[in-house]
C-alpha atoms as a PDB file:
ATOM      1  CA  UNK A   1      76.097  20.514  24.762  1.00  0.00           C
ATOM      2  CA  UNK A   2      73.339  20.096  27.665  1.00  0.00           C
ATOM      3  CA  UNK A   3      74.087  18.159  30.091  1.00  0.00           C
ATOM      4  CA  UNK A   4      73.295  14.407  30.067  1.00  0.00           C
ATOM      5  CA  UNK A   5      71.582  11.918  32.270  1.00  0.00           C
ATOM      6  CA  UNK A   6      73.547   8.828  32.679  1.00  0.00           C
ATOM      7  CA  UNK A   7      71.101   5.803  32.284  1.00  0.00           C
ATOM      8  CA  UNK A   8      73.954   2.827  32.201  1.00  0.00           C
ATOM      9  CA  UNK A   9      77.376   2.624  31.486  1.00  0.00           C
ATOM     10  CA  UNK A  10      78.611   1.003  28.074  1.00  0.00           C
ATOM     11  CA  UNK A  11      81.802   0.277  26.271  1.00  0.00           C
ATOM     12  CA  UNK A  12      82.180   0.342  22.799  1.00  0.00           C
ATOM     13  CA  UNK A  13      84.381  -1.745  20.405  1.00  0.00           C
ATOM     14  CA  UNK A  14      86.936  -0.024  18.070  1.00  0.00           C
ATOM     15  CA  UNK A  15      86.246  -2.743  15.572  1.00  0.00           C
ATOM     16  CA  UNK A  16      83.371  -1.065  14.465  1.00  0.00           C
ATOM     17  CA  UNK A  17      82.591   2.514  13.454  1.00  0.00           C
ATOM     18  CA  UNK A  18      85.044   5.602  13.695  1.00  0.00           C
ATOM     19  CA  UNK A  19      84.773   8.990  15.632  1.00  0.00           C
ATOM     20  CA  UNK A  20      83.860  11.551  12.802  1.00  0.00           C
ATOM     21  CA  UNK A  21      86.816  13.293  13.142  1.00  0.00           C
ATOM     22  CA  UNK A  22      89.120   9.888  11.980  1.00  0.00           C
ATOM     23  CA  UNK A  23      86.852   9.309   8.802  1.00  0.00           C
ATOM     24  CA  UNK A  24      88.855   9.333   5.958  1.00  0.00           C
ATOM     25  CA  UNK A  25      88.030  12.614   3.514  1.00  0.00           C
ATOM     26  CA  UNK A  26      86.225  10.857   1.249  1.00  0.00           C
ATOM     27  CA  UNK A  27      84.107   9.457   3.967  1.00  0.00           C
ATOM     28  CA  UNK A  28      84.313  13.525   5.268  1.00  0.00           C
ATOM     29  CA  UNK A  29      83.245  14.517   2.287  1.00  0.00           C
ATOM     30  CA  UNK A  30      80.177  12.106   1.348  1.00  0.00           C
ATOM     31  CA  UNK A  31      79.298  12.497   5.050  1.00  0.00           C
ATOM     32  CA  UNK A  32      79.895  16.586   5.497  1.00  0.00           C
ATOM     33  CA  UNK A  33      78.332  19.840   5.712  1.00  0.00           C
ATOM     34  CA  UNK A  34      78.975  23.121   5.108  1.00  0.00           C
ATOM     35  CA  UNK A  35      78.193  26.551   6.770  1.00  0.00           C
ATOM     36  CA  UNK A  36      78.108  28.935   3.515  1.00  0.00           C
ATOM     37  CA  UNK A  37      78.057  32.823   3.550  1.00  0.00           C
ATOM     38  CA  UNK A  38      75.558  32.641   0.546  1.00  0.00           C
ATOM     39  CA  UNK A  39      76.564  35.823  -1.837  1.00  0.00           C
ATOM     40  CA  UNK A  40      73.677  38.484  -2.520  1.00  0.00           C
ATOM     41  CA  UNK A  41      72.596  37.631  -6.522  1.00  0.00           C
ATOM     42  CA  UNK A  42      72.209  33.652  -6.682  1.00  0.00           C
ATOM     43  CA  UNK A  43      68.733  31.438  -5.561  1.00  0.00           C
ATOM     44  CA  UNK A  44      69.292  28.641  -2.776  1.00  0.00           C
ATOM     45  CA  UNK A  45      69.245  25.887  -5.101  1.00  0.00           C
ATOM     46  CA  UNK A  46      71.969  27.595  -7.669  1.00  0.00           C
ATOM     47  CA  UNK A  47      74.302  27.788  -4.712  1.00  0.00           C
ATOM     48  CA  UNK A  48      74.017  23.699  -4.061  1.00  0.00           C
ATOM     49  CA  UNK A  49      74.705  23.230  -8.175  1.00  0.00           C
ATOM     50  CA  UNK A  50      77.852  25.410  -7.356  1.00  0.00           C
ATOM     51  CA  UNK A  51      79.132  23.688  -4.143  1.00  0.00           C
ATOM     52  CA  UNK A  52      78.402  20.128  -6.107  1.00  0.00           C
ATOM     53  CA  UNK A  53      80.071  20.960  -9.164  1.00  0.00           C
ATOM     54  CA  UNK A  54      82.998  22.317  -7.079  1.00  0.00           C
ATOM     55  CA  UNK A  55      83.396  19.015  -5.140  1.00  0.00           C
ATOM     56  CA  UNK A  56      82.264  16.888  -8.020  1.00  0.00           C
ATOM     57  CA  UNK A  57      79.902  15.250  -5.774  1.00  0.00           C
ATOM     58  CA  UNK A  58      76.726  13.337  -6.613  1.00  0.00           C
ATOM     59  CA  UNK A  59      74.442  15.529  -4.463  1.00  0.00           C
ATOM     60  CA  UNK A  60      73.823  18.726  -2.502  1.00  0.00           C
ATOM     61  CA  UNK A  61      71.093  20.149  -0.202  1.00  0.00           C
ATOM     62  CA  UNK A  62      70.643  23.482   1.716  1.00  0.00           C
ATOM     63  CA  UNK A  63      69.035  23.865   4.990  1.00  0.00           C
ATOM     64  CA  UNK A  64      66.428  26.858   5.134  1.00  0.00           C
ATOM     65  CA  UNK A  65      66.260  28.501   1.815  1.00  0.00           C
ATOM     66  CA  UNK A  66      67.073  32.536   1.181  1.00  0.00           C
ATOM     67  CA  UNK A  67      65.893  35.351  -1.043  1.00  0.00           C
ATOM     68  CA  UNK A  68      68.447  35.986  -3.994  1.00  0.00           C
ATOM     69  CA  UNK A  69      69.144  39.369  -2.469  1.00  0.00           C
ATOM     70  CA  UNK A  70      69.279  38.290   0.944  1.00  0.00           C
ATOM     71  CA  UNK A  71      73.239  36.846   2.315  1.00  0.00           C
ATOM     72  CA  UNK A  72      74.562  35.134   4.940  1.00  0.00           C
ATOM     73  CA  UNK A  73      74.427  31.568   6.645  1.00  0.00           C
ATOM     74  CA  UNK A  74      73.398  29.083   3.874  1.00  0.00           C
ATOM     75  CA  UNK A  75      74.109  25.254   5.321  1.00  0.00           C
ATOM     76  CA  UNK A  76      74.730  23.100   2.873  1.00  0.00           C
ATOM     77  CA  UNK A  77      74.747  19.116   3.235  1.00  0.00           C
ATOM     78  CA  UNK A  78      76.754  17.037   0.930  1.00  0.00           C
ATOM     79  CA  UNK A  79      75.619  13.432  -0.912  1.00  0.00           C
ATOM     80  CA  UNK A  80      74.447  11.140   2.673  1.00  0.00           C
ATOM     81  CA  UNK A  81      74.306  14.281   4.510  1.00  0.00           C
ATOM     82  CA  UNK A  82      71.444  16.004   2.566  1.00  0.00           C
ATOM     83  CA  UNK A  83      69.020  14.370   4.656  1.00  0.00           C
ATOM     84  CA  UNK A  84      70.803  15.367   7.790  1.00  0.00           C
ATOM     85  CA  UNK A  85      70.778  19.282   6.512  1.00  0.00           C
ATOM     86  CA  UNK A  86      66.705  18.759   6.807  1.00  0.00           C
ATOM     87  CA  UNK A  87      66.596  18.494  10.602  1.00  0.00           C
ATOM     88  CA  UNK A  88      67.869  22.236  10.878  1.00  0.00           C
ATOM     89  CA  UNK A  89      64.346  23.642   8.991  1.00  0.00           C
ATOM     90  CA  UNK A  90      62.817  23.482  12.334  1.00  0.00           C
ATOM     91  CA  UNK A  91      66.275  25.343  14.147  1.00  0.00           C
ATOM     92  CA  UNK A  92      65.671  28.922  15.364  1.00  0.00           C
ATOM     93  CA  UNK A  93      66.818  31.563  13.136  1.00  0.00           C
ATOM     94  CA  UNK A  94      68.953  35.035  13.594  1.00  0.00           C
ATOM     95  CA  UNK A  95      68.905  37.910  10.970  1.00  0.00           C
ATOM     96  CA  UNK A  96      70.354  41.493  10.663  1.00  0.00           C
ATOM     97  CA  UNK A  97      68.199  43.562   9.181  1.00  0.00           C
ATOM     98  CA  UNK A  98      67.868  46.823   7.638  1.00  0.00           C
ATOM     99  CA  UNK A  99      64.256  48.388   7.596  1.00  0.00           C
ATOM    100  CA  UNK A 100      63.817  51.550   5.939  1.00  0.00           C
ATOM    101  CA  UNK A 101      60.394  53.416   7.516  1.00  0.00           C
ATOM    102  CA  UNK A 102      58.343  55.225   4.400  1.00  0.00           C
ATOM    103  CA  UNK A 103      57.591  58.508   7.048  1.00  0.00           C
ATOM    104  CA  UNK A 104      59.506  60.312   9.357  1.00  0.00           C
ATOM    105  CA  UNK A 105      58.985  58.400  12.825  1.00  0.00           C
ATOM    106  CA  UNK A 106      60.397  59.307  16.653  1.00  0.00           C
ATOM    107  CA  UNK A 107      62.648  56.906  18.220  1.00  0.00           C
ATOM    108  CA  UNK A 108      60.628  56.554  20.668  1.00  0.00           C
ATOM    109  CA  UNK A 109      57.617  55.316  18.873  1.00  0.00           C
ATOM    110  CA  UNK A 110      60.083  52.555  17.314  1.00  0.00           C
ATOM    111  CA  UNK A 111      61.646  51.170  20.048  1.00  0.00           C
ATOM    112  CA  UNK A 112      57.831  50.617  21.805  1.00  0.00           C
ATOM    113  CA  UNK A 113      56.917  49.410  18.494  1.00  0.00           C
ATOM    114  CA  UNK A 114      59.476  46.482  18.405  1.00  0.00           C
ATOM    115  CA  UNK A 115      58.459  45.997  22.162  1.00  0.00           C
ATOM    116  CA  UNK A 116      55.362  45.490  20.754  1.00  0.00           C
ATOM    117  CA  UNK A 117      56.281  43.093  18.209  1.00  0.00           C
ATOM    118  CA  UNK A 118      58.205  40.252  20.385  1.00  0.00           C
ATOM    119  CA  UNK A 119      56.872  37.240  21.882  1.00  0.00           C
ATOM    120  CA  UNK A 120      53.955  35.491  19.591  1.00  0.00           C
ATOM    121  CA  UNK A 121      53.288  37.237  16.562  1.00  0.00           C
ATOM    122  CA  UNK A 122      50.501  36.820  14.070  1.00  0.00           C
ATOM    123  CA  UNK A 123      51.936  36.673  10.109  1.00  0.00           C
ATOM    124  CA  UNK A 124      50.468  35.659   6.717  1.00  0.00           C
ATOM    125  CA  UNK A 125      53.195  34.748   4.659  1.00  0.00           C
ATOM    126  CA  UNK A 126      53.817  37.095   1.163  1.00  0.00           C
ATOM    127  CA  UNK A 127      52.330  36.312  -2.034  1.00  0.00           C
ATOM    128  CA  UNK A 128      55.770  34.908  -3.179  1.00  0.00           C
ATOM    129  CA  UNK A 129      56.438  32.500  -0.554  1.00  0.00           C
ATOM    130  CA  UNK A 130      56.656  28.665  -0.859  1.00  0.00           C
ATOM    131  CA  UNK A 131      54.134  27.770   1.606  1.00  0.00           C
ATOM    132  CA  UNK A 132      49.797  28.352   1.325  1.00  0.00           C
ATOM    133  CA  UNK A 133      49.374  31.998   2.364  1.00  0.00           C
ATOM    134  CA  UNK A 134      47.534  31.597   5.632  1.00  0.00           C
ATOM    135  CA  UNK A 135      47.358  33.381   8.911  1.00  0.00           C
ATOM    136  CA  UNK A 136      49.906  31.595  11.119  1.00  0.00           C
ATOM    137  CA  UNK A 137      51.361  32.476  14.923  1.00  0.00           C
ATOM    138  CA  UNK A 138      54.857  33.073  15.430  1.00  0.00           C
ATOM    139  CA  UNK A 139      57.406  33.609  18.138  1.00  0.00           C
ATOM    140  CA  UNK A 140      59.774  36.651  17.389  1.00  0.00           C
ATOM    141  CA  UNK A 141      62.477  35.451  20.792  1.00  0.00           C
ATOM    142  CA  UNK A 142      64.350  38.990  20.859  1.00  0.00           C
ATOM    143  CA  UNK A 143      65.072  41.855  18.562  1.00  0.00           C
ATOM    144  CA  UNK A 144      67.560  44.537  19.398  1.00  0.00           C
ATOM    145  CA  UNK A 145      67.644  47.485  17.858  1.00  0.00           C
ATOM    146  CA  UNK A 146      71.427  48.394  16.624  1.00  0.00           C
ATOM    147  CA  UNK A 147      71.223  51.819  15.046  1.00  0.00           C
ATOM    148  CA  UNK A 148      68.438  54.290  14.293  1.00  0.00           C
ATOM    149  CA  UNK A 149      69.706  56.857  11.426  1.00  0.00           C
ATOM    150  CA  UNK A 150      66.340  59.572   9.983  1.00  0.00           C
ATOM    151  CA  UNK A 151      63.852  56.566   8.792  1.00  0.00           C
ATOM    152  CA  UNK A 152      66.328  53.018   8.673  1.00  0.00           C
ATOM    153  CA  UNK A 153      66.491  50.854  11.326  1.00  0.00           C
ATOM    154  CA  UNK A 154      69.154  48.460  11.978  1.00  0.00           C
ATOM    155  CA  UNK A 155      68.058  45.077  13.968  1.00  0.00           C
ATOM    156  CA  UNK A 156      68.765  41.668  14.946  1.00  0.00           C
ATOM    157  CA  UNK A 157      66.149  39.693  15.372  1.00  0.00           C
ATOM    158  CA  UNK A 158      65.930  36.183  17.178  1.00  0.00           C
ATOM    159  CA  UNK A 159      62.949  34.057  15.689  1.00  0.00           C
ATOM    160  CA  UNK A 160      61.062  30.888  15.089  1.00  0.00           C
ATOM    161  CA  UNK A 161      61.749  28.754  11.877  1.00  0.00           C
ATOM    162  CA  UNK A 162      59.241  29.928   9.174  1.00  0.00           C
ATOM    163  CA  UNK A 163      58.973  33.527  10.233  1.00  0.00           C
ATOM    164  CA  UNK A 164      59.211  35.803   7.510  1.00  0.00           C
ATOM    165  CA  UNK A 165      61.225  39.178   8.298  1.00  0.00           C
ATOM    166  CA  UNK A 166      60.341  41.141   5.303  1.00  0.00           C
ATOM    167  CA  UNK A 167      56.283  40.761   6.317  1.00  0.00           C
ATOM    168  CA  UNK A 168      57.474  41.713  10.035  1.00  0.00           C
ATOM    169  CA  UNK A 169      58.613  45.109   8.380  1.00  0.00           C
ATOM    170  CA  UNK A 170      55.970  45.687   6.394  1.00  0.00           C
ATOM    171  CA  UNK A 171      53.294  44.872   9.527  1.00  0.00           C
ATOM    172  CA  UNK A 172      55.066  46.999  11.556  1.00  0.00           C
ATOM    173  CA  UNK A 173      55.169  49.970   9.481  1.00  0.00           C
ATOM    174  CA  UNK A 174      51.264  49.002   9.632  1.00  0.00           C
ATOM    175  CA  UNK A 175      50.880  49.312  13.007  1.00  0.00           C
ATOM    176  CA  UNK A 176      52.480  53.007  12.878  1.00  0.00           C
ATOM    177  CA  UNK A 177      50.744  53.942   9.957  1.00  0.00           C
ATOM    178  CA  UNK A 178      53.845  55.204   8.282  1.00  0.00           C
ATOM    179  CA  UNK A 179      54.451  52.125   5.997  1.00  0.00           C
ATOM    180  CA  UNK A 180      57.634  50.165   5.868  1.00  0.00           C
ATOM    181  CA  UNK A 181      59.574  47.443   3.878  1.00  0.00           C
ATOM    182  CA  UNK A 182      62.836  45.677   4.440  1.00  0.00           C
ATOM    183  CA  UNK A 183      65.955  46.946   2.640  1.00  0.00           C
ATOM    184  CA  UNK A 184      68.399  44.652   3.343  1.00  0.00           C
ATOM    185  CA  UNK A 185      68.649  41.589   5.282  1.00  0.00           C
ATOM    186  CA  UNK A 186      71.691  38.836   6.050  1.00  0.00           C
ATOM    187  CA  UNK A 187      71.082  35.461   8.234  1.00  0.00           C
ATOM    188  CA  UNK A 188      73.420  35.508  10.483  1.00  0.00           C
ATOM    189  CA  UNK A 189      71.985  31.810  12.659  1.00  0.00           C
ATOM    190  CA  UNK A 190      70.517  28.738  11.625  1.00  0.00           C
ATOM    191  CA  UNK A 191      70.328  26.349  14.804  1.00  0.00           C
ATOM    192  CA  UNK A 192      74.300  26.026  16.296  1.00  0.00           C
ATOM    193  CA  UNK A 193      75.393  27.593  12.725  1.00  0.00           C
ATOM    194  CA  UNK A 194      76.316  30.962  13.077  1.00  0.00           C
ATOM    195  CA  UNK A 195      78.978  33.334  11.551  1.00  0.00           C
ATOM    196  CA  UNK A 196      81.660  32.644  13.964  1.00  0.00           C
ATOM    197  CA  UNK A 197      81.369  29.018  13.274  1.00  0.00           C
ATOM    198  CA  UNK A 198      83.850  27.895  10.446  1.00  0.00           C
ATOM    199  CA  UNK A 199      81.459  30.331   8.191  1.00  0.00           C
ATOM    200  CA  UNK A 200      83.152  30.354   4.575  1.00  0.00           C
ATOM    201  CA  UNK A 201      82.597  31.776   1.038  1.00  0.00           C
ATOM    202  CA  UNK A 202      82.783  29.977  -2.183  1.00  0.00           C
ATOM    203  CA  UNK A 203      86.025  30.506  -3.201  1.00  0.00           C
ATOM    204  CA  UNK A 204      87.457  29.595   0.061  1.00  0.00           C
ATOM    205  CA  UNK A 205      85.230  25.899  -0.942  1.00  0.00           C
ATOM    206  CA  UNK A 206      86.853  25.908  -4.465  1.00  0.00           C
ATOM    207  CA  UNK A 207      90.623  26.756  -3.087  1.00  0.00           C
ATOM    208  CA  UNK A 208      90.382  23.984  -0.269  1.00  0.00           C
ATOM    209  CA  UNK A 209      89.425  21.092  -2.931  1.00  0.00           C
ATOM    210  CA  UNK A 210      92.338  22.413  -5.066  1.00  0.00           C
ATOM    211  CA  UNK A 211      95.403  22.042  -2.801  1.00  0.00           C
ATOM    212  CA  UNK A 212      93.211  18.274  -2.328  1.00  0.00           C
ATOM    213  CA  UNK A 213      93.021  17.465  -5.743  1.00  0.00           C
ATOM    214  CA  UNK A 214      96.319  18.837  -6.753  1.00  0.00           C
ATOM    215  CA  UNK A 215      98.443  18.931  -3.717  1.00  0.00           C
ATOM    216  CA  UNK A 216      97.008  16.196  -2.250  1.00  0.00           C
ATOM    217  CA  UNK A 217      96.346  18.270   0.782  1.00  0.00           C
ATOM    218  CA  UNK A 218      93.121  17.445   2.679  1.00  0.00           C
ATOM    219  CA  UNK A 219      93.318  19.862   6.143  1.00  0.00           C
ATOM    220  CA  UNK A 220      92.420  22.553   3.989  1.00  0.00           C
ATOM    221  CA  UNK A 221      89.041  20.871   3.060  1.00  0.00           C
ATOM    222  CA  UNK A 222      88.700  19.154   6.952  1.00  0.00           C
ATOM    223  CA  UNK A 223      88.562  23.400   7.890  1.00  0.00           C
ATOM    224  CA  UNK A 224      85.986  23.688   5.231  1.00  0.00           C
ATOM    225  CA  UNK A 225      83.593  20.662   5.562  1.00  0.00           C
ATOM    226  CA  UNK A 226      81.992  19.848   9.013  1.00  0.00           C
ATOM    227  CA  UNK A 227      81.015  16.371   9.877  1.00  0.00           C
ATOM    228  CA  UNK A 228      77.373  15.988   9.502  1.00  0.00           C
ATOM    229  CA  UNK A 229      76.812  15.685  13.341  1.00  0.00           C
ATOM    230  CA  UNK A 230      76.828  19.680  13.029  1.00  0.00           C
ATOM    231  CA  UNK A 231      73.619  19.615  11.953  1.00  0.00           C
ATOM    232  CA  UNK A 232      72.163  18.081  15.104  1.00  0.00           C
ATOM    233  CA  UNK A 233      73.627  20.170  18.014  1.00  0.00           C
ATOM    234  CA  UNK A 234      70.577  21.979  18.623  1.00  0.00           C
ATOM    235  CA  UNK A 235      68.773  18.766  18.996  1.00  0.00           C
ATOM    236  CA  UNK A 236      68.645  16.465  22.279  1.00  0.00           C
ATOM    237  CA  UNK A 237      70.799  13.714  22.252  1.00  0.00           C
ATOM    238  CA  UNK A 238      70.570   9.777  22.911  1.00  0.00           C
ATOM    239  CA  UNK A 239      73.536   7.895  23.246  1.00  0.00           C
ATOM    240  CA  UNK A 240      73.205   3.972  23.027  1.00  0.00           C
ATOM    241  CA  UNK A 241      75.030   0.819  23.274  1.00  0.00           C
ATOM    242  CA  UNK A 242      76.946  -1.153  20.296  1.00  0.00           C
ATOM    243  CA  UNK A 243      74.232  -3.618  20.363  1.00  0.00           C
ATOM    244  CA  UNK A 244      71.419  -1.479  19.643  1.00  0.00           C
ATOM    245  CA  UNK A 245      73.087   0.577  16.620  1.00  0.00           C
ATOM    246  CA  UNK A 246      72.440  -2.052  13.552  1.00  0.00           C
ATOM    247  CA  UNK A 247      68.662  -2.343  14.735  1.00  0.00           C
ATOM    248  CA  UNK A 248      67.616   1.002  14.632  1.00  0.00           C
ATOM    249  CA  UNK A 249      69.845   1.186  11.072  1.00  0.00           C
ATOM    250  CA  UNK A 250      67.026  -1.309   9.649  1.00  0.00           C
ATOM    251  CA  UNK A 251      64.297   1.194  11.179  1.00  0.00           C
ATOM    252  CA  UNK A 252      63.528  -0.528  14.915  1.00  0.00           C
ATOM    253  CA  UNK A 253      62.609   1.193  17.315  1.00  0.00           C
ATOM    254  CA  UNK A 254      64.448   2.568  20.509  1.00  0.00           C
ATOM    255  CA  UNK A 255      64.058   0.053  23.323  1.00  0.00           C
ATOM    256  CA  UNK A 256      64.776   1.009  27.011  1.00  0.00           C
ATOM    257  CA  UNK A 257      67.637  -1.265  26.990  1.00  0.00           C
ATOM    258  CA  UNK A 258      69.543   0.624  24.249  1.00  0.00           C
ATOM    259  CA  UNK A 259      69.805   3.037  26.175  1.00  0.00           C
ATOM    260  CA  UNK A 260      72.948   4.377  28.031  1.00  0.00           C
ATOM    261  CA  UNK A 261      72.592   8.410  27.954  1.00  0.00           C
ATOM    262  CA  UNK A 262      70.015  11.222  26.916  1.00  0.00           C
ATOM    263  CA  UNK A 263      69.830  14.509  27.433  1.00  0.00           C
ATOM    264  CA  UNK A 264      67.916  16.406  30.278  1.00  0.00           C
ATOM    265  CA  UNK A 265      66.264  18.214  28.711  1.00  0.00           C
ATOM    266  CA  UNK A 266      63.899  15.222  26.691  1.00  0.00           C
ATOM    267  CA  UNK A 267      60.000  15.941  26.618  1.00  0.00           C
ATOM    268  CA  UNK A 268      57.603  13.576  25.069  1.00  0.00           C
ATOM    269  CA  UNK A 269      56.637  14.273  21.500  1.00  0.00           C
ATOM    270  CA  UNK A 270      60.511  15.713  20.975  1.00  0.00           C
ATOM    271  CA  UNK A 271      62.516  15.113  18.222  1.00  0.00           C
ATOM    272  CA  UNK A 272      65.722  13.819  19.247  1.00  0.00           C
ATOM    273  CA  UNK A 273      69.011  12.806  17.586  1.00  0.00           C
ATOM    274  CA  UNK A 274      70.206   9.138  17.877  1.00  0.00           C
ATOM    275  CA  UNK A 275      73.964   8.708  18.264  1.00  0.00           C
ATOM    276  CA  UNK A 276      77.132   5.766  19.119  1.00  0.00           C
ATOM    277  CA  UNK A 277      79.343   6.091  21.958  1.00  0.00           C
ATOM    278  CA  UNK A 278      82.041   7.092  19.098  1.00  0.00           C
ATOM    279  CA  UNK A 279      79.771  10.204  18.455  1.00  0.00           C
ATOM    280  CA  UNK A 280      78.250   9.035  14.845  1.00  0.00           C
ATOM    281  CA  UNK A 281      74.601  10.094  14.010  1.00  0.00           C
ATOM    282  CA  UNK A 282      72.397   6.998  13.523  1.00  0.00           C
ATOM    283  CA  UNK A 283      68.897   8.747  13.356  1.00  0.00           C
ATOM    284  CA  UNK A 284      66.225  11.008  14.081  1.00  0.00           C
ATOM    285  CA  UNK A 285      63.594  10.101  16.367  1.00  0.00           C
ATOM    286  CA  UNK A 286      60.225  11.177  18.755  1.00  0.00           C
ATOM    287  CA  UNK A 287      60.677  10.527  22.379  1.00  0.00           C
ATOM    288  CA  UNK A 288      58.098   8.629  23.747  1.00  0.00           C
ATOM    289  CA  UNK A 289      58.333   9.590  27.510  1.00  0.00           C
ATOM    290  CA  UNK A 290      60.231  12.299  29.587  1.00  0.00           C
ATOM    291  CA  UNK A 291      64.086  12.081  30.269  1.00  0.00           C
ATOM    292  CA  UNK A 292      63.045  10.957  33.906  1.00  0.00           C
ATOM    293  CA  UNK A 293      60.676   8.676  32.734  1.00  0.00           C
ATOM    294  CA  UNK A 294      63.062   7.042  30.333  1.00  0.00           C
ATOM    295  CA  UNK A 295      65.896   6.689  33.319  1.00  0.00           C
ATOM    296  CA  UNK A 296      63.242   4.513  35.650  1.00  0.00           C
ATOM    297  CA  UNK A 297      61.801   2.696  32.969  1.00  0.00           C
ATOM    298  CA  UNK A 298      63.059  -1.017  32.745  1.00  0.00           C
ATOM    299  CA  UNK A 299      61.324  -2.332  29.470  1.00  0.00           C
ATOM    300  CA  UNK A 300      59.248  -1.184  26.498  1.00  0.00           C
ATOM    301  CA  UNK A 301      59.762   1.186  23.697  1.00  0.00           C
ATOM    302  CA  UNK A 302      61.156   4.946  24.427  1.00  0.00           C
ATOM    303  CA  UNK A 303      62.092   6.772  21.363  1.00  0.00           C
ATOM    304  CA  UNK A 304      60.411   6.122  18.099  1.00  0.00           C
ATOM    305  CA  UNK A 305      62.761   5.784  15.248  1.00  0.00           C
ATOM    306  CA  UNK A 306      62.170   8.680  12.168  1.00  0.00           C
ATOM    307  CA  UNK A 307      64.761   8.870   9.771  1.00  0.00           C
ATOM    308  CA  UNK A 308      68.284   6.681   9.565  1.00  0.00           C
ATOM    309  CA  UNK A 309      71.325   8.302   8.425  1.00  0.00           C
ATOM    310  CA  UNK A 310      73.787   5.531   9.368  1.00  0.00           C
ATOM    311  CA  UNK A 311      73.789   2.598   7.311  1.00  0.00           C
ATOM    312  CA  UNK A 312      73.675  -1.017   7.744  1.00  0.00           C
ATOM    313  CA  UNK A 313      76.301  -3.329   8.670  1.00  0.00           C
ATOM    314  CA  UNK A 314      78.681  -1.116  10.162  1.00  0.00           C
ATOM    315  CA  UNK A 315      77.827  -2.181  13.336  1.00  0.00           C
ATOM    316  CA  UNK A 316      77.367  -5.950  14.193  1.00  0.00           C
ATOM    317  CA  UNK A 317      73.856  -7.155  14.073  1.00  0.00           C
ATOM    318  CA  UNK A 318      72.660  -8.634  17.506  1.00  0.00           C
ATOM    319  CA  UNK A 319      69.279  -8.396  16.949  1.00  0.00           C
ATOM    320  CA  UNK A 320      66.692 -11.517  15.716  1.00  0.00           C
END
């Protein structure tokens, strides 16, 4: 977490709210989210039919859609949380890839050709892509080569949201003029989701809600099912008082006196995550000054308010 700046100091009352980790399973449950090692075989959407028909839920929601063929992390938000699972579409991305070259190429050619192709990047998206097929930049943050074996490459590559890795492999056997495409590829990041983070499969989901619903055995499903905060660790952070929590759950904005923490690292025009002293995501918002400006300001409006996850009444309302 990055470090915070201390604006005032608050208390908070345990009448209200609850720390996410002391939510009852239910609560867990209709407030969770889950960091899936999506099989090779099934779309996006027929994995969230799966996951809700496994925990009988009403709804289900992924977070950055992949390629039938393509595996790996998959996050999946559950009922109140598949709004959440929408702030990670902007999260940086990390893939293993396999990218098979169509001619024989020197290994020296291909590690100055992925030197080449870091940094900002320009990419038209492929014909079967979801979004309008235009020329777009976009920042490639690192790619390491793995293994080199005759013409496939293994590499990880570190990347902005909306990159597309099989057109990367395909412009870059462009630029050699050998022609390439990508064989294989697995996600292996989305934002703080990653595969050493409480990653699990399916059946792992489906055995968890078992010894639940038949054993009446929840810690099994607590491993399984993050809370919904999760979601927003890559995000900046604004912690305020009791006071301020039931206002900004009818869609008010952030005032200056809400305040108590934020992190550092705010910059006007952010998106930033709204949150209680207990630790309970209230909402997304846009900061409207710096961090530092925020800590010397004494009135007026700082953050405004997006999207509310918390809902109303949970806190007390202390606002006309």
């Amino acid at each position: 977490m990055k470090k915070l700046l201390i604006k005032s100091e608050g208390n908070t009352d345990p009448k209200y709210g609850s720390k996410p980790k002391d939510r009852s399973i239910e609560e867990h449950i209709s407030k969770g989210v889950i960091n899936l090692d999506k099989p090779s075989g099934p779309t996006s959407h027929e994995i969230d039919s799966w996951v809700k028909r496994i925990l009988n839920v009403e709804k289900t929601g992924h977070g950055g859609t992949l390629d039938p063929k393509v595996t790996g992390v998959l996050p999946i938000g559950i009922d109140s949380a598949t709004r959440v699972i929408q702030l990670l579409l902007a999260a940086p991305k990390e893939y293993v890839c396999l990218l098979t070259f169509h001619k024989d190429v020197s290994e020296e050619n291909i590690r100055s050709i992925f030197d080449e192709f870091q940094g900002k990047i320009y990419q038209t998206p492929p014909v079967k892509s979801a979004v309008k097929r235009e020329l777009r930049v976009r920042t490639i943050y690192y790619t390491n080569i793995l293994e080199i074996d005759g013409r496939d490459v293994l590499f990880k590559i570190g990347c902005e949201a909306g990159t597309y890795v099989r057109t990367y492999c395909h412009d870059i056997g462009e630029a050699l003029g050998t022609g390439a495409h990508m064989s294989e590829l697995r996600r292996t990041q989305v934002g703080s989701f990653t595969e050493d983070n409480n990653l699990i499969t399916l059946q792992d989901l489906t055995d968890a809600f078992y010894y639940w619903d038949k054993e009446n055995d929840e810690s099994y499903l607590r491993k399984c099912i993050l809370p919904m905060e999760s979601a927003t660790e890559h995000l900046p952070k604004v912690f305020i008082r009791d006071s301020a929590v039931d206002a900004i759950c009818h869609g008010a904005d952030l005032a200056v006196g809400g305040v108590l923490s934020l992190s550092e690292d705010v910059k006007k025009g952010d998106t930033v995550v709204i949150f209680t002293l207990k630790g309970e995501l209230v909402a997304s918002a846009q900061a409207l000054l710096n961090a530092e400006e925020i800590l010397t300001s004494s009135s007026g409006i700082v953050f405004d308010t997006k999207k509310v996850f918390m809902g109303t009444g949970i806190y007390p309302m202390m606002w006309k």
